[in-house]
PDB file of N, CA and C in Angstrom:
ATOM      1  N   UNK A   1      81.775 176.951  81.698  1.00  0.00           N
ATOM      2  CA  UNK A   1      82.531 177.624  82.716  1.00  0.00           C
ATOM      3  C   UNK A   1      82.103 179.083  82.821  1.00  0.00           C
ATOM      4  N   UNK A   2      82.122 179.218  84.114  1.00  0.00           N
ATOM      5  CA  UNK A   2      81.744 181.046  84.387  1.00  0.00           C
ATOM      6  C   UNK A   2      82.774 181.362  83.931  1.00  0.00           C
ATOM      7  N   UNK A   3      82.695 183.101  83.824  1.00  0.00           N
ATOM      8  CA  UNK A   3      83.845 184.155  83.821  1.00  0.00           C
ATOM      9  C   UNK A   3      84.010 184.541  85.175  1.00  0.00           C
ATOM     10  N   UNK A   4      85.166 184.264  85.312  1.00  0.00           N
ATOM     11  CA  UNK A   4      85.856 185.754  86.625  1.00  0.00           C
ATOM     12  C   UNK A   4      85.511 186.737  86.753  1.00  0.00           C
ATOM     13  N   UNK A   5      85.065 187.716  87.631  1.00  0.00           N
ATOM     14  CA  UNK A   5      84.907 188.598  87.575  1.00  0.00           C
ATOM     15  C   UNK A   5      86.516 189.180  88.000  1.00  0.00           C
ATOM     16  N   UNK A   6      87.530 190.528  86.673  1.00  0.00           N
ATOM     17  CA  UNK A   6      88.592 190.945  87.489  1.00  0.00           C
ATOM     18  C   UNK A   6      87.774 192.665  88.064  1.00  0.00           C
ATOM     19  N   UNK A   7      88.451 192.913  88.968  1.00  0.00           N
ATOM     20  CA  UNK A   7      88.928 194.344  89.360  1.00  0.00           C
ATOM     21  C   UNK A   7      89.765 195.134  88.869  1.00  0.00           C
ATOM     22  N   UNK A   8      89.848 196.320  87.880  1.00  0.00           N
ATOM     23  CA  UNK A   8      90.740 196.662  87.240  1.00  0.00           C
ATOM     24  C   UNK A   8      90.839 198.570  87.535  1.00  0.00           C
ATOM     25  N   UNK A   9      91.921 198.882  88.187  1.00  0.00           N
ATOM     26  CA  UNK A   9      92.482 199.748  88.673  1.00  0.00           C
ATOM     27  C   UNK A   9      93.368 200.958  88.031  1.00  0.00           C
ATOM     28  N   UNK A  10      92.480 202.051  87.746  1.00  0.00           N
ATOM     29  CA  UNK A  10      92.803 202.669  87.163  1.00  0.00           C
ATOM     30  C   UNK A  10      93.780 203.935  87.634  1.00  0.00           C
ATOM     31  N   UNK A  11      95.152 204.720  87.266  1.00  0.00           N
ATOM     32  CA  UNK A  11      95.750 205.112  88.176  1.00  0.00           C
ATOM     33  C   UNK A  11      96.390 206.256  87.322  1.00  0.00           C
ATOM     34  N   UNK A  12      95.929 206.923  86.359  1.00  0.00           N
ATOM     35  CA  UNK A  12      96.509 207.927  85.568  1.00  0.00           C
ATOM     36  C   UNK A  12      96.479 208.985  86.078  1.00  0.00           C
ATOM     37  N   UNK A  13      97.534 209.602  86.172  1.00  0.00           N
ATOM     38  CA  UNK A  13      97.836 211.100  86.945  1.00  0.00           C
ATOM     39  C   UNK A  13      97.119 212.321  86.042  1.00  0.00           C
ATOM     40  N   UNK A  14      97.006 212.197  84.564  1.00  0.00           N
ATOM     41  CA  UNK A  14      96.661 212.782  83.959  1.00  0.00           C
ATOM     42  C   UNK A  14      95.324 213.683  84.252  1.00  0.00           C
ATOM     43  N   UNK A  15      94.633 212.137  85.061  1.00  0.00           N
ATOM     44  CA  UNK A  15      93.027 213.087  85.325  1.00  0.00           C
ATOM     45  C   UNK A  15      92.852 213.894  86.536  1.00  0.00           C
ATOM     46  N   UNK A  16      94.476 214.589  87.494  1.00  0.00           N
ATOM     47  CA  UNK A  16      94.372 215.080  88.461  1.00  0.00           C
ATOM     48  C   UNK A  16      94.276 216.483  88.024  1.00  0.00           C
ATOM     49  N   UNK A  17      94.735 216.527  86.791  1.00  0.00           N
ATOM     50  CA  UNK A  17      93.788 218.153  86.540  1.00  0.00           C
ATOM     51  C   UNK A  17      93.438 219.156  86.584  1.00  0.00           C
ATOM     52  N   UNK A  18      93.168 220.108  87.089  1.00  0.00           N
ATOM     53  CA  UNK A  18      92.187 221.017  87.819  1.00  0.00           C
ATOM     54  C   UNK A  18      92.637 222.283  87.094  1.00  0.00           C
ATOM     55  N   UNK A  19      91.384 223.130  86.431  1.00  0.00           N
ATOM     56  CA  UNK A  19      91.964 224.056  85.446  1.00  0.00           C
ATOM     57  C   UNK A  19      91.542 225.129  86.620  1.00  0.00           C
ATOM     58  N   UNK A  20      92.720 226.372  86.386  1.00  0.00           N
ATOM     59  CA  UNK A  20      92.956 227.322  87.533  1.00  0.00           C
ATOM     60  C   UNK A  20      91.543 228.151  87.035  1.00  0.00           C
ATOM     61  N   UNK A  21      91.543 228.648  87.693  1.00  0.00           N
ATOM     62  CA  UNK A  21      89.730 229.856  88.163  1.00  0.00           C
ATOM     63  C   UNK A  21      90.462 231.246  87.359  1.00  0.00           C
ATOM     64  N   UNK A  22      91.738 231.558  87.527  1.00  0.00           N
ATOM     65  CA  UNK A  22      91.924 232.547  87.312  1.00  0.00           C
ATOM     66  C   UNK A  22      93.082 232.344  85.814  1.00  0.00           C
ATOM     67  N   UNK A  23      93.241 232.987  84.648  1.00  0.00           N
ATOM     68  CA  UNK A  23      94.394 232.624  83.940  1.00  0.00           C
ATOM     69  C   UNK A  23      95.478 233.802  84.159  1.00  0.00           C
ATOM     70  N   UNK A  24      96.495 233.252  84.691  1.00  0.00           N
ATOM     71  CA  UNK A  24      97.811 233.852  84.584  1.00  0.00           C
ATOM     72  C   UNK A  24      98.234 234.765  83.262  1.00  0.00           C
ATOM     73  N   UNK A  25      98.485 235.726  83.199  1.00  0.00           N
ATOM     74  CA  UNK A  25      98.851 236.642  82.059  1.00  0.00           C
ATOM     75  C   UNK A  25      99.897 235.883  81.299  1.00  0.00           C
ATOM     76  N   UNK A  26     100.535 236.413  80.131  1.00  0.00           N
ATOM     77  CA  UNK A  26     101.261 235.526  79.442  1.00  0.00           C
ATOM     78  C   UNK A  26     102.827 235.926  79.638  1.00  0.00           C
ATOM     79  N   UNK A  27     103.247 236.889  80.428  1.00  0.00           N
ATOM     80  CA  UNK A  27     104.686 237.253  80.980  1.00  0.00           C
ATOM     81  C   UNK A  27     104.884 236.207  82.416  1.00  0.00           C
ATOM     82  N   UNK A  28     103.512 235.570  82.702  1.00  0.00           N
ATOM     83  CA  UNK A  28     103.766 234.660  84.154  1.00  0.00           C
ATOM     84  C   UNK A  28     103.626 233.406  83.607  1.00  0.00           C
ATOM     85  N   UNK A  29     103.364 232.934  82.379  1.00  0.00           N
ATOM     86  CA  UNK A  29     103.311 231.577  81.887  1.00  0.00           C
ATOM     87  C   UNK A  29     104.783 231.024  81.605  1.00  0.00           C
ATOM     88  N   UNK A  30     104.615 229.747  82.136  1.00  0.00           N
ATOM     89  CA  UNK A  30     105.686 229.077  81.872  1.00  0.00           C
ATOM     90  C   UNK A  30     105.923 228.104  81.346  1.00  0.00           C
ATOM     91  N   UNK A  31     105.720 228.028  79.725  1.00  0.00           N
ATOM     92  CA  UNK A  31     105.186 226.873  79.365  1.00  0.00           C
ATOM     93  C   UNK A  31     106.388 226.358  78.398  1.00  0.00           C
ATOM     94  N   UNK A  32     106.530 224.700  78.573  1.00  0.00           N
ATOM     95  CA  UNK A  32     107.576 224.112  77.215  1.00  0.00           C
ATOM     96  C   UNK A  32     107.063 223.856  76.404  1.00  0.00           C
ATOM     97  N   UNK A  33     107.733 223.564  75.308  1.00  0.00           N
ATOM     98  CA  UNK A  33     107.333 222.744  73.914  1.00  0.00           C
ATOM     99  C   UNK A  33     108.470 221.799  73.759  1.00  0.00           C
ATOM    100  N   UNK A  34     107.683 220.957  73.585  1.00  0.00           N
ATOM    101  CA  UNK A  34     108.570 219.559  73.062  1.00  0.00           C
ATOM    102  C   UNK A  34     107.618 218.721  72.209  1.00  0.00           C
ATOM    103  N   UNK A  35     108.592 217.977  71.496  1.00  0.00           N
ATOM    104  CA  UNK A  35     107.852 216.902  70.176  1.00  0.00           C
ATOM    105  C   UNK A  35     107.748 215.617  71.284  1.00  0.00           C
ATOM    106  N   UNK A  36     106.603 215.212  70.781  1.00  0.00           N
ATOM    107  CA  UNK A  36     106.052 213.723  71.861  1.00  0.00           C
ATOM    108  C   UNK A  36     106.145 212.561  70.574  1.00  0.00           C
ATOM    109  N   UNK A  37     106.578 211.251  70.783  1.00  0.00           N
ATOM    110  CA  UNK A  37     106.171 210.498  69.431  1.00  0.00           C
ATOM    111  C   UNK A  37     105.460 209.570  70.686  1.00  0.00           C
ATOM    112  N   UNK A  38     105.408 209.334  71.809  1.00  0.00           N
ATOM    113  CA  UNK A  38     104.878 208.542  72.699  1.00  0.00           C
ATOM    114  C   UNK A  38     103.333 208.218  72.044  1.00  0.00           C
ATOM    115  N   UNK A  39     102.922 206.535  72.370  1.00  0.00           N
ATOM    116  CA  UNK A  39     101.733 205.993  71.920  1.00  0.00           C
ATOM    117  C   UNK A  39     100.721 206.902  70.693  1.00  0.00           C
ATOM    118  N   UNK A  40     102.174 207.176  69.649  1.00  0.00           N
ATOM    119  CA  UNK A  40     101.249 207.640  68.745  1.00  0.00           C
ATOM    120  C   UNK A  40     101.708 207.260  67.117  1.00  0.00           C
ATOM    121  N   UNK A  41     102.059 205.801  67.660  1.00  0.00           N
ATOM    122  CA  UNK A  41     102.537 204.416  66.424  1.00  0.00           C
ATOM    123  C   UNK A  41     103.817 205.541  65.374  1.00  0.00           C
ATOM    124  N   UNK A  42     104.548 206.497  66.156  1.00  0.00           N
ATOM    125  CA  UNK A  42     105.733 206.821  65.632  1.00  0.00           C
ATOM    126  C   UNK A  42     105.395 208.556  64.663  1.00  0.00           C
ATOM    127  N   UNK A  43     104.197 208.940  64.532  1.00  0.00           N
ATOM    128  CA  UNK A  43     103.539 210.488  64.366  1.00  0.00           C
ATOM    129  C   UNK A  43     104.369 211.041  65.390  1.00  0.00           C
ATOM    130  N   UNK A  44     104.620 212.346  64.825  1.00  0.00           N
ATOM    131  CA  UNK A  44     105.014 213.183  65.781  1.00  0.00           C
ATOM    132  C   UNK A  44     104.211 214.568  66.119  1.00  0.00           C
ATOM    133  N   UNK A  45     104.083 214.815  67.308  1.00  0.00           N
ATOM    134  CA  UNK A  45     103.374 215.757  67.506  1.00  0.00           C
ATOM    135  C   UNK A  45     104.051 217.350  68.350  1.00  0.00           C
ATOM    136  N   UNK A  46     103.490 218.216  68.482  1.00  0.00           N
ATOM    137  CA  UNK A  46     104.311 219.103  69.350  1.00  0.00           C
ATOM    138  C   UNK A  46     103.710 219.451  70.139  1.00  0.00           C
ATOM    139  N   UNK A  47     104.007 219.434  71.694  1.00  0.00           N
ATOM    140  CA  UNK A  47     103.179 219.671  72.731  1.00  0.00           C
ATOM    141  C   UNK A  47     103.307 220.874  73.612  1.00  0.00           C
ATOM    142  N   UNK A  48     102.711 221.506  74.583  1.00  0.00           N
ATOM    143  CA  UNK A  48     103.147 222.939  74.741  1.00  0.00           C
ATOM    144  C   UNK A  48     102.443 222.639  75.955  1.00  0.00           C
ATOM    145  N   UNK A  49     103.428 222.491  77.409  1.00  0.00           N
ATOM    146  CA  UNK A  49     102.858 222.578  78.398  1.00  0.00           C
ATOM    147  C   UNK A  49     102.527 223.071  79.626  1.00  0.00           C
ATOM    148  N   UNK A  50     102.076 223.227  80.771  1.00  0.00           N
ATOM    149  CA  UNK A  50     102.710 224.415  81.563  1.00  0.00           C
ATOM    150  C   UNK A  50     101.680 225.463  81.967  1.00  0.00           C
ATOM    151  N   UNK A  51     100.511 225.490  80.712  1.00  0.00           N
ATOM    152  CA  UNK A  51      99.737 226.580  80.753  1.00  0.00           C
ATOM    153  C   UNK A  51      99.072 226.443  82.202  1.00  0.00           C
ATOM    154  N   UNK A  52      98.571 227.537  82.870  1.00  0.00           N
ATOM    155  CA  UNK A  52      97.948 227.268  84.185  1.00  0.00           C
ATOM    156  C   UNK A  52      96.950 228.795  83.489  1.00  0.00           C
ATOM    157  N   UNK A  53      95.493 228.296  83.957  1.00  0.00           N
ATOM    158  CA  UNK A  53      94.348 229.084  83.631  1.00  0.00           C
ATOM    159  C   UNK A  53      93.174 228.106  83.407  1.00  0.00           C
ATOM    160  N   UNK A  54      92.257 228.856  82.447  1.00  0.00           N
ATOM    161  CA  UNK A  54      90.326 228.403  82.283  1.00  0.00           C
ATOM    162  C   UNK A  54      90.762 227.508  81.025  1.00  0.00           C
ATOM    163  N   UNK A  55      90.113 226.893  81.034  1.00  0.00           N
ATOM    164  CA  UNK A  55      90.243 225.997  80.144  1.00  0.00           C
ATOM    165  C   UNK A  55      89.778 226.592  78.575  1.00  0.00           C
ATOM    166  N   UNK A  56      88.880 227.649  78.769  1.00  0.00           N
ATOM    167  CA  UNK A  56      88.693 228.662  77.446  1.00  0.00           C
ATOM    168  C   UNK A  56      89.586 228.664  76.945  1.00  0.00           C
ATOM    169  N   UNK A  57      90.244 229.621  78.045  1.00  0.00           N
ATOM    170  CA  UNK A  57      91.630 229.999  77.279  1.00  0.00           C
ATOM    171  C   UNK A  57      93.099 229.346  76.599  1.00  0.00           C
ATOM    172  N   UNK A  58      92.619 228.094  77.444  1.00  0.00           N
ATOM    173  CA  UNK A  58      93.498 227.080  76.911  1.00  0.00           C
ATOM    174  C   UNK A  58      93.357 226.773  75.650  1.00  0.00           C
ATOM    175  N   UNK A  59      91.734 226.615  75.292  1.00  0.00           N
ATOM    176  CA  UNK A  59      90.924 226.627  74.028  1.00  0.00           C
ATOM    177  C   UNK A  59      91.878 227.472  72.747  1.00  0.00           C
ATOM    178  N   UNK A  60      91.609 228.387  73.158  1.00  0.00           N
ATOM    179  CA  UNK A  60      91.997 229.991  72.574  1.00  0.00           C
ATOM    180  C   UNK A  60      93.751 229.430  72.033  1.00  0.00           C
ATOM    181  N   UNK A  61      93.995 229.369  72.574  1.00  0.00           N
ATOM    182  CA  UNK A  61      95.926 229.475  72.477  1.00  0.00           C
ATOM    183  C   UNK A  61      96.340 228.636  71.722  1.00  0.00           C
ATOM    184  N   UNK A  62      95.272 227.270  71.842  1.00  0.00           N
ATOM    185  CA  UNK A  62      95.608 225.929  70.463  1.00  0.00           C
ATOM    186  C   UNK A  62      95.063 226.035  69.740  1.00  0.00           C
ATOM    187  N   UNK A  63      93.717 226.942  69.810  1.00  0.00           N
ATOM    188  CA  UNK A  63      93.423 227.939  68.278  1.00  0.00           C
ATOM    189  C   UNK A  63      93.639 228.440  67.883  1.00  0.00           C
ATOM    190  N   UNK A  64      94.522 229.590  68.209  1.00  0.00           N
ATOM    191  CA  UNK A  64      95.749 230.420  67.819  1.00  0.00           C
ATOM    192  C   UNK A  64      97.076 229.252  67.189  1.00  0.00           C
ATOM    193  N   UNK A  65      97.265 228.822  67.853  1.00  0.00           N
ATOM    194  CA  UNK A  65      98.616 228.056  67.145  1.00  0.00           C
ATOM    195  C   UNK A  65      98.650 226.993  66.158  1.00  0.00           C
ATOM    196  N   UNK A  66      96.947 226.503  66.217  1.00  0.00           N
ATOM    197  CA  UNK A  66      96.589 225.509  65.154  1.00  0.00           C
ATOM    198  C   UNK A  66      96.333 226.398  63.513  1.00  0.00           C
ATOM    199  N   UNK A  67      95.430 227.401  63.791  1.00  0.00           N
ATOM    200  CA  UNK A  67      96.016 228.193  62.671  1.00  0.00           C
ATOM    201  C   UNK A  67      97.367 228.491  62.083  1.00  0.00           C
ATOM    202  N   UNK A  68      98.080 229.306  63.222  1.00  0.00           N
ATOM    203  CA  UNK A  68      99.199 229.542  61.957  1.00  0.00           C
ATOM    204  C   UNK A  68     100.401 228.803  62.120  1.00  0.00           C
ATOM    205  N   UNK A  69      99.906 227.331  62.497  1.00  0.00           N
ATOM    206  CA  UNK A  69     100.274 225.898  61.812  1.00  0.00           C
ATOM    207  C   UNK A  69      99.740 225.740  60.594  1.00  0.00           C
ATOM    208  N   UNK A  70      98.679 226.408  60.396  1.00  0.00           N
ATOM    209  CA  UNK A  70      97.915 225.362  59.527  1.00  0.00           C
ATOM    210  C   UNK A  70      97.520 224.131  59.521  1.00  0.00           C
ATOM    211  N   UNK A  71      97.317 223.015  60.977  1.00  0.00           N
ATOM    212  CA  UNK A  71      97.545 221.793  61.285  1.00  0.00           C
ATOM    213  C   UNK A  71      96.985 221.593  62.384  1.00  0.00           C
ATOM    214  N   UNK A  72      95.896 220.695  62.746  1.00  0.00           N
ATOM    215  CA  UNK A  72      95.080 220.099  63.142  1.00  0.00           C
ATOM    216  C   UNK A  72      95.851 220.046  64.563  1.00  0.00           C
ATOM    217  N   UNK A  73      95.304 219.527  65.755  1.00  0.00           N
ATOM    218  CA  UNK A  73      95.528 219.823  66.955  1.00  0.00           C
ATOM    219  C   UNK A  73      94.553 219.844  68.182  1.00  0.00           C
ATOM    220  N   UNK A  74      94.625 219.431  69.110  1.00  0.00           N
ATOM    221  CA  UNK A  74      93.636 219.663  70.672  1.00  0.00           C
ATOM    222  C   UNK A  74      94.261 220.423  71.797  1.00  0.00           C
ATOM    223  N   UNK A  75      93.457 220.330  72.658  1.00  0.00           N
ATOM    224  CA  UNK A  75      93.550 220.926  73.879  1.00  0.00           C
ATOM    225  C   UNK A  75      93.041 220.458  75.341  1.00  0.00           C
ATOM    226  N   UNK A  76      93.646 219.967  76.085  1.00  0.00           N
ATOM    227  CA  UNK A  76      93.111 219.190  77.220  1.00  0.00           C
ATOM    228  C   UNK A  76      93.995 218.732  78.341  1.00  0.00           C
ATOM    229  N   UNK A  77      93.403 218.216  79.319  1.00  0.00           N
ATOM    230  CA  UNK A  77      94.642 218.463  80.321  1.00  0.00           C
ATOM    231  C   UNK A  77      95.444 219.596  80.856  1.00  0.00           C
ATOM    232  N   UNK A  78      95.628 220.224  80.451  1.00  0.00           N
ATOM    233  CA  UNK A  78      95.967 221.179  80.333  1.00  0.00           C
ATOM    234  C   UNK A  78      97.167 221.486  79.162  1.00  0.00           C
ATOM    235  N   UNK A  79      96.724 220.545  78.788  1.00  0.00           N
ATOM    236  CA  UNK A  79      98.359 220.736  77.436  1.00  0.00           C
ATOM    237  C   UNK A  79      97.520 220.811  76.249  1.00  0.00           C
ATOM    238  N   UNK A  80      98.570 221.228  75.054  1.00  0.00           N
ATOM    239  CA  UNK A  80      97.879 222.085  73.639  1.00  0.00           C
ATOM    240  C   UNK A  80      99.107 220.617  72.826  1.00  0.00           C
ATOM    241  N   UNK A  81      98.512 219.655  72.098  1.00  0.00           N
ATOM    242  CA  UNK A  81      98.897 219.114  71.381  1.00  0.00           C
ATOM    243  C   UNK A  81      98.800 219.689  69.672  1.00  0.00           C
ATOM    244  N   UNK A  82      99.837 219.923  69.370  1.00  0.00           N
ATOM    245  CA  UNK A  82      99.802 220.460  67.265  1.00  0.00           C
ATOM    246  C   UNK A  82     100.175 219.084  66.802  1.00  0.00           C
ATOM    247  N   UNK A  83      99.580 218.738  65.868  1.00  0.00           N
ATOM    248  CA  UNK A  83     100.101 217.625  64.545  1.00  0.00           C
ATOM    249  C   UNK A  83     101.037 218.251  63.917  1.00  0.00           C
ATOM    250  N   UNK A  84     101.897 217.356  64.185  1.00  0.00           N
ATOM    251  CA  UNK A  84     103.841 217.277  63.391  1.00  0.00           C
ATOM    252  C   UNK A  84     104.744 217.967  64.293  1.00  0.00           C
ATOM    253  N   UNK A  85     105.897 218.358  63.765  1.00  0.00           N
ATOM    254  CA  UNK A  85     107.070 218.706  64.280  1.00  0.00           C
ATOM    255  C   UNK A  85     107.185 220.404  63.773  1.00  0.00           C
ATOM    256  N   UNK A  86     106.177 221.115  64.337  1.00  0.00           N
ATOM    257  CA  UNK A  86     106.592 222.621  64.321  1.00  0.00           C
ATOM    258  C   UNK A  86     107.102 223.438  65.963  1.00  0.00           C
ATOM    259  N   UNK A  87     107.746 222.449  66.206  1.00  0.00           N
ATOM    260  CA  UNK A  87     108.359 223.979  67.692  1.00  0.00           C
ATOM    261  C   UNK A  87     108.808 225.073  67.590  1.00  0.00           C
ATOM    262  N   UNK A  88     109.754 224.941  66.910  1.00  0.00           N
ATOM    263  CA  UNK A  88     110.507 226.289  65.989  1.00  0.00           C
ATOM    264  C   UNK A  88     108.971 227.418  65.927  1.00  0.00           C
ATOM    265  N   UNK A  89     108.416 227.242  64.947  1.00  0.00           N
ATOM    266  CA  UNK A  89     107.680 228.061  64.688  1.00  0.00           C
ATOM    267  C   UNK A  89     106.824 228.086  65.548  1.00  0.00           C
ATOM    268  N   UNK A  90     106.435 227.614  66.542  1.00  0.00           N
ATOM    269  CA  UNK A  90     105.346 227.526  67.963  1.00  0.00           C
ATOM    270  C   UNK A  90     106.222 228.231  68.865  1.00  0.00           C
ATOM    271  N   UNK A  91     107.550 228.067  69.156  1.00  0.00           N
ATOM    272  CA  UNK A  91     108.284 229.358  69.472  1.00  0.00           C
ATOM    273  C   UNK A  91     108.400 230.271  69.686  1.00  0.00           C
ATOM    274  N   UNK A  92     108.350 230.527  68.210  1.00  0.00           N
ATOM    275  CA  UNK A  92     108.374 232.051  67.915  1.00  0.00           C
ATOM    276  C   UNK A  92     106.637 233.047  67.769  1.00  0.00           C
ATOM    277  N   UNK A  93     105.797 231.828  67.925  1.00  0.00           N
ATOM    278  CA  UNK A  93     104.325 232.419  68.106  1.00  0.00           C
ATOM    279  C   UNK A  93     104.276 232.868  69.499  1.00  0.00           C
ATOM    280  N   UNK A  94     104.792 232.017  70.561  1.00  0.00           N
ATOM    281  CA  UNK A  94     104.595 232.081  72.078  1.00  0.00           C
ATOM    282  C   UNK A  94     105.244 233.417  72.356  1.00  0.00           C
ATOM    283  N   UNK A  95     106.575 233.596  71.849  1.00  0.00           N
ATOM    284  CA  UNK A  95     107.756 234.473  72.302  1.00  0.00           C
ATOM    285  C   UNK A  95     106.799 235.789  72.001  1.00  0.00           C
ATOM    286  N   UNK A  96     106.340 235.760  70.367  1.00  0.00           N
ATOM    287  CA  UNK A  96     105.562 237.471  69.706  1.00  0.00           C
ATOM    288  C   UNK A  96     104.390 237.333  70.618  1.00  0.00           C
ATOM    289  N   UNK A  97     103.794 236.940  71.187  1.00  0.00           N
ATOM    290  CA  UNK A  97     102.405 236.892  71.592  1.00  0.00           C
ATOM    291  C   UNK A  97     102.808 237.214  73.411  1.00  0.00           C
ATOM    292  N   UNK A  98     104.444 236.942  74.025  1.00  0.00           N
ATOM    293  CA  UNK A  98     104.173 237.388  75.101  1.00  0.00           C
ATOM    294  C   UNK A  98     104.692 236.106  76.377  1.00  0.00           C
ATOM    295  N   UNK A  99     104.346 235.085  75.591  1.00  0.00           N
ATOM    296  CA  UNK A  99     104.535 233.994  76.861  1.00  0.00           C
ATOM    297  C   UNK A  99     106.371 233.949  76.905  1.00  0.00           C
ATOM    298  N   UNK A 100     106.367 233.408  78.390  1.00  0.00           N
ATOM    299  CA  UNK A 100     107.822 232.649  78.652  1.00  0.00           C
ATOM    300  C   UNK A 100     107.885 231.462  78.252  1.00  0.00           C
ATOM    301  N   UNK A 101     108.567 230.762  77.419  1.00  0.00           N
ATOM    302  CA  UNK A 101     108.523 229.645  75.856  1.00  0.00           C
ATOM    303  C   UNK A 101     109.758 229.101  76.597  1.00  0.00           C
ATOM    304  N   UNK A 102     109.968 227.967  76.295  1.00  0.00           N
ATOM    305  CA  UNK A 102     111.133 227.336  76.588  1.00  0.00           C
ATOM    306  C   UNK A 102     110.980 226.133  75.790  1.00  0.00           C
ATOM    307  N   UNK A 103     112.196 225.056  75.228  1.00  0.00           N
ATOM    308  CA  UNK A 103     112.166 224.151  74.411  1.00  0.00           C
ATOM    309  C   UNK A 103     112.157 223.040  75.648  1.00  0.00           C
ATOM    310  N   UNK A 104     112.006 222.281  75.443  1.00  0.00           N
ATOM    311  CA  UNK A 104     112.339 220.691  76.383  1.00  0.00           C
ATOM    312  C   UNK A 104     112.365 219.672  75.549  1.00  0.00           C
ATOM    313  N   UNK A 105     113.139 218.819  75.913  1.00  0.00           N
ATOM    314  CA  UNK A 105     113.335 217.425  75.479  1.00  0.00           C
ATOM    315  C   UNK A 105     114.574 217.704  74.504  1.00  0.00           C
ATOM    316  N   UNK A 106     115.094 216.695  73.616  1.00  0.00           N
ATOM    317  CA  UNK A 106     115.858 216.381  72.687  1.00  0.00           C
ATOM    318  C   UNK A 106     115.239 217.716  71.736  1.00  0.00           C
TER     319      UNK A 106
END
């Protein structure tokens, strides 16, 4: 017997994207933090989202916060994922450094 050929349709909003040309200073950022456990077999992570700018700099800010986590972490989409449950202290990095911080979720 042949195989079928299917058609398979891909539809994630995620890859709509588009990192801004210019980065917004950090008194015009408006970014949340919230813990995600979503498709990540029950790990928790802390996510920080919102940022609008170059994707450098996006670079920059989850390198800044992955340090003084001490804890592993990316950057993409435009969101800054940290390994574990530090908001509290991602917080209070955003708040000293300048950004408008806000908590979300539970």
């Amino acid at each position: 017997m042949a195989k079928k050929k299917r058609i398979v349709f891909y539809t994630d909003s995620d890859d709509d994207y588009q990192p801004s040309s210019n980065t917004f200073p950090p008194e015009k950022q408006n970014l949340k933090v919230m813990i995600d456990r979503k498709q990540r077999r029950g790990k928790e992570v802390t996510l920080v989202t919102g940022f609008i700018g170059k994707q450098d700099d996006l670079k920059a800010l989850a390198s800044l916060l992955k340090s003084k986590c001490g804890v592993g972490g990316t950057a993409k989409n435009g969101e800054i994922l940290i390994q574990g449950n530090h908001r509290e202290k991602i917080m209070g990095i955003l708040l000293d450094a300048g950004y408008k911080a806000k908590k979300s979720g539970g």
